[in-house]
C-alpha atoms as a PDB file:
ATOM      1  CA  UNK A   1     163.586   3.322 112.691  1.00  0.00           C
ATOM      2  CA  UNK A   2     161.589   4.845 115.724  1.00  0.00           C
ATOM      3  CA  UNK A   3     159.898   7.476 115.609  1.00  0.00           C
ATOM      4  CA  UNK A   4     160.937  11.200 116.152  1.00  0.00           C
ATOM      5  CA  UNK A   5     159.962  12.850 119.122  1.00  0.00           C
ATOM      6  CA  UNK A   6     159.538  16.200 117.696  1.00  0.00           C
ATOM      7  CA  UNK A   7     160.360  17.731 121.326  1.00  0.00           C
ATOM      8  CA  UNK A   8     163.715  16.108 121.148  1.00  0.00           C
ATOM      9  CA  UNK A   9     164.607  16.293 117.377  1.00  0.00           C
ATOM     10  CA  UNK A  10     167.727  18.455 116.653  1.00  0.00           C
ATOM     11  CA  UNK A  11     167.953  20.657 113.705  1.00  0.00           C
ATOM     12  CA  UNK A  12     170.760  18.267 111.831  1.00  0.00           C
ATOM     13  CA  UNK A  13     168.168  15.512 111.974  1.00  0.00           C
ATOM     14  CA  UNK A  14     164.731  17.285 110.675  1.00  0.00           C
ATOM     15  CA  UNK A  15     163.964  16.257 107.117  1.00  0.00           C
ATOM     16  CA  UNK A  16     162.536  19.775 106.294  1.00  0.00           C
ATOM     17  CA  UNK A  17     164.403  22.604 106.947  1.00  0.00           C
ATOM     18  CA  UNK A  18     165.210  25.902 105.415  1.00  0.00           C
ATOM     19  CA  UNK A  19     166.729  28.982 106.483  1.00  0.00           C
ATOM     20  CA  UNK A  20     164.119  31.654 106.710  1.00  0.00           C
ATOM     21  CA  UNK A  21     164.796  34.295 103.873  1.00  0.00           C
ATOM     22  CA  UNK A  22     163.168  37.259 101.422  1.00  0.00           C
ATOM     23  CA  UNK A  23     164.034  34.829  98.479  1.00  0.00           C
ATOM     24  CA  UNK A  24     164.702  31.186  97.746  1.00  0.00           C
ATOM     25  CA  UNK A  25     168.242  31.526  99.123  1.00  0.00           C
ATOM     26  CA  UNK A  26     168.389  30.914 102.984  1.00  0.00           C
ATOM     27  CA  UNK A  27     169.634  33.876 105.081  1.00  0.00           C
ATOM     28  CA  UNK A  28     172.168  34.358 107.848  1.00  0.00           C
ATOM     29  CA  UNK A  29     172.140  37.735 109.802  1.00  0.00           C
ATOM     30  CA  UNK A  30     175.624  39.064 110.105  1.00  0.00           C
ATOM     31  CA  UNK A  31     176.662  41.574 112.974  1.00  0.00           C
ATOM     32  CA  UNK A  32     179.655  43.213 114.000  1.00  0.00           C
ATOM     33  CA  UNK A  33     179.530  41.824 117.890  1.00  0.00           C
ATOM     34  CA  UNK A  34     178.483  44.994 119.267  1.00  0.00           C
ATOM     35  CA  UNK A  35     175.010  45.677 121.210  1.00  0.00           C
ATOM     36  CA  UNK A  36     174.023  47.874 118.581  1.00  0.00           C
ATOM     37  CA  UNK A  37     175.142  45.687 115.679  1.00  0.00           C
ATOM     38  CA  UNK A  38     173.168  42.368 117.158  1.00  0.00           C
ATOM     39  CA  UNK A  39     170.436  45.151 117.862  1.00  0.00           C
ATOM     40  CA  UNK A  40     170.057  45.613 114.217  1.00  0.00           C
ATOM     41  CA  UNK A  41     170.301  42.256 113.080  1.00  0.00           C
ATOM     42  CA  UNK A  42     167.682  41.043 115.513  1.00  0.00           C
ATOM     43  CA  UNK A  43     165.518  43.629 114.579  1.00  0.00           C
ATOM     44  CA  UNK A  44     166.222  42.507 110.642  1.00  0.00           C
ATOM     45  CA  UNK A  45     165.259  39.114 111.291  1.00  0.00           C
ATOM     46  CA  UNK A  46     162.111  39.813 113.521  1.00  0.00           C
ATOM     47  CA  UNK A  47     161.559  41.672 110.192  1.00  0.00           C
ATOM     48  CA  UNK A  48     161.849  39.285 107.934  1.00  0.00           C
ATOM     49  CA  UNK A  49     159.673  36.676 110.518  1.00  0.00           C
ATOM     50  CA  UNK A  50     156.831  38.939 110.255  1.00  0.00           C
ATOM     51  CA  UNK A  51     156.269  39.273 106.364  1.00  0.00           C
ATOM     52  CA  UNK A  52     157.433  35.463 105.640  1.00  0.00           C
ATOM     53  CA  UNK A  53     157.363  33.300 108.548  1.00  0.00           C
ATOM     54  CA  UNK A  54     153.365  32.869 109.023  1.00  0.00           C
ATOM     55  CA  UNK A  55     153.069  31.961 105.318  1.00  0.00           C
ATOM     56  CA  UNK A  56     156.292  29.420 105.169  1.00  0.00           C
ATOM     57  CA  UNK A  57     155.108  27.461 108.260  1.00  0.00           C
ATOM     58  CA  UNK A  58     151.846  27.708 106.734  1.00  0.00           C
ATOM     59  CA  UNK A  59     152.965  24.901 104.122  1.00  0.00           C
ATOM     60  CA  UNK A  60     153.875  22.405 107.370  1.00  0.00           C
ATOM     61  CA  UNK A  61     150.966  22.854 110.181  1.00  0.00           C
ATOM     62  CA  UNK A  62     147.356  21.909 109.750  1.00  0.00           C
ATOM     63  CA  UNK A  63     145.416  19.477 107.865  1.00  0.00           C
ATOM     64  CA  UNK A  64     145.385  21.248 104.352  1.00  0.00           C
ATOM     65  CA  UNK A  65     149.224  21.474 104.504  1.00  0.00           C
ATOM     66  CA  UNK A  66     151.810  20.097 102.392  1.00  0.00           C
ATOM     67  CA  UNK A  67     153.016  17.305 105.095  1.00  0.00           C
ATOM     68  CA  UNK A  68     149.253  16.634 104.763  1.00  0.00           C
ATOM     69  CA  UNK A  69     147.936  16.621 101.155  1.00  0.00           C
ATOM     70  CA  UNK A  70     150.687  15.881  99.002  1.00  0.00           C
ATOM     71  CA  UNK A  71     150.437  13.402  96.267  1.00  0.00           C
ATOM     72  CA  UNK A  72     153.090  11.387  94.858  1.00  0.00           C
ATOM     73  CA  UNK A  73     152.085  12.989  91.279  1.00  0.00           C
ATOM     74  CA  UNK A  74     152.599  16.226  92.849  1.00  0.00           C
ATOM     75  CA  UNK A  75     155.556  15.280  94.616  1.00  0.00           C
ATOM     76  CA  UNK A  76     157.520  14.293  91.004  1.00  0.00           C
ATOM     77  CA  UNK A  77     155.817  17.280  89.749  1.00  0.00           C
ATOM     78  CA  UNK A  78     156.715  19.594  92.128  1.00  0.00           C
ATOM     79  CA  UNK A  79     160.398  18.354  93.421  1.00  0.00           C
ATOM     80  CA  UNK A  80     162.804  21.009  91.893  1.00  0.00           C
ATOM     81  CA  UNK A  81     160.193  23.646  94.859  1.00  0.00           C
ATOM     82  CA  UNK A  82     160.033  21.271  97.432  1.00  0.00           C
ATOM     83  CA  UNK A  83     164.072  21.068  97.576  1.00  0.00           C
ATOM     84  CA  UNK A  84     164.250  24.289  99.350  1.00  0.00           C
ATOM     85  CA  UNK A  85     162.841  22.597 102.417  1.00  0.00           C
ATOM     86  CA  UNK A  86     164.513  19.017 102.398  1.00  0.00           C
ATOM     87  CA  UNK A  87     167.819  17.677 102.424  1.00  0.00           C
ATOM     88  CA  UNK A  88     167.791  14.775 100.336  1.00  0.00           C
ATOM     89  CA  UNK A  89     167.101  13.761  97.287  1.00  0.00           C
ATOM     90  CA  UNK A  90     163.354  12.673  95.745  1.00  0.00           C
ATOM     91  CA  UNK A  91     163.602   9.155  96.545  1.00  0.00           C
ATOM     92  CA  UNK A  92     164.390   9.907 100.310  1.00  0.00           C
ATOM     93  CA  UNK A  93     161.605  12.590 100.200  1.00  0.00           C
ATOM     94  CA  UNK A  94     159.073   9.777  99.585  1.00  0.00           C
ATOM     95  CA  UNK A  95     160.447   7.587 102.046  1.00  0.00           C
ATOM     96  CA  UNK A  96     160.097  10.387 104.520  1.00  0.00           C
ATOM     97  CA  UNK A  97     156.102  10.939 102.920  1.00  0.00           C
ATOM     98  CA  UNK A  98     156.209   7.023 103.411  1.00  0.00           C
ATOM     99  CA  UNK A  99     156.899   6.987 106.574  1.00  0.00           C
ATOM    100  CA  UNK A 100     154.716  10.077 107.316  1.00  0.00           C
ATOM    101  CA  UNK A 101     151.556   8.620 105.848  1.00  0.00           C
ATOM    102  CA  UNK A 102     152.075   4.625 107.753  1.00  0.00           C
ATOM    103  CA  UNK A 103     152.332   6.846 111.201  1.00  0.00           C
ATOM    104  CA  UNK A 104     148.996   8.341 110.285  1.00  0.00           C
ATOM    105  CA  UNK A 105     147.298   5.169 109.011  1.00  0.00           C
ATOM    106  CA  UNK A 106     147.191   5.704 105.476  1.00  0.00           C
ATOM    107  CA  UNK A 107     148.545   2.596 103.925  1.00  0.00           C
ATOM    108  CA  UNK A 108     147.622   2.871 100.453  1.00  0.00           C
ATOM    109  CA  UNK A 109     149.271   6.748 100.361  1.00  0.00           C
ATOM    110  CA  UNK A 110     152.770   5.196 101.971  1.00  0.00           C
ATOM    111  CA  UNK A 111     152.509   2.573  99.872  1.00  0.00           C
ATOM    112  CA  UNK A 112     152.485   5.053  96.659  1.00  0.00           C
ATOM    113  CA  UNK A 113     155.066   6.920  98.079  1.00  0.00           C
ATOM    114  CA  UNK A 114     157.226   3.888  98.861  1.00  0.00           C
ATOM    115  CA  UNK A 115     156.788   2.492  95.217  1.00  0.00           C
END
């Protein structure tokens, strides 16, 4: 399988994914179709950006993130959390950490996650 060009990747096909929310539940803003109604739910969501969004794509960007620095220990550890954010089961997640750690040169790492 090649690999994604995150540019071009569509939201179907991203491994990690989660609908930004107050809670563990993802969140859809409903309106009413009027100006003022997508006024207020814009203004809801902008709201809800600002207190969560920094610290959720805080677990995805950087070197000390979770993309980065997981473990396989951790990832059987911590698999019933990291389901809000993928949409497969544990076994795909560590193919994805697999494939994740070969692209970054890390053989032994995809190799734990692959066993």
């Amino acid at each position: 399988m090649a690999d994604a060009d995150p540019k071009k990747i569509t939201e179907e096909r991203s491994e990690f994914r989660h609908r930004l929310s107050e809670g563990p539940a993802g969140r859809v803003w409903d309106h009413d179709g009027t100006a003022d109604g997508m006024a207020a739910a814009m203004a809801n969501a902008a709201g809800v950006f600002e207190r969560y969004g920094t610290s959720f794509f805080r677990l995805f960007t950087g070197p000390s993130s979770l993309l980065q620095t997981l473990t396989v220990s951790a990832l059987n550890d911590n698999f019933d959390a990291l389901r809000l954010y993928c949409t497969g089961s544990a076994v795909r997640l560590a193919y994805v950490f697999a494939r994740l750690r070969a692209l970054h040169q890390r053989a032994d790492e995809a190799a734990a996650f692959a066993q």
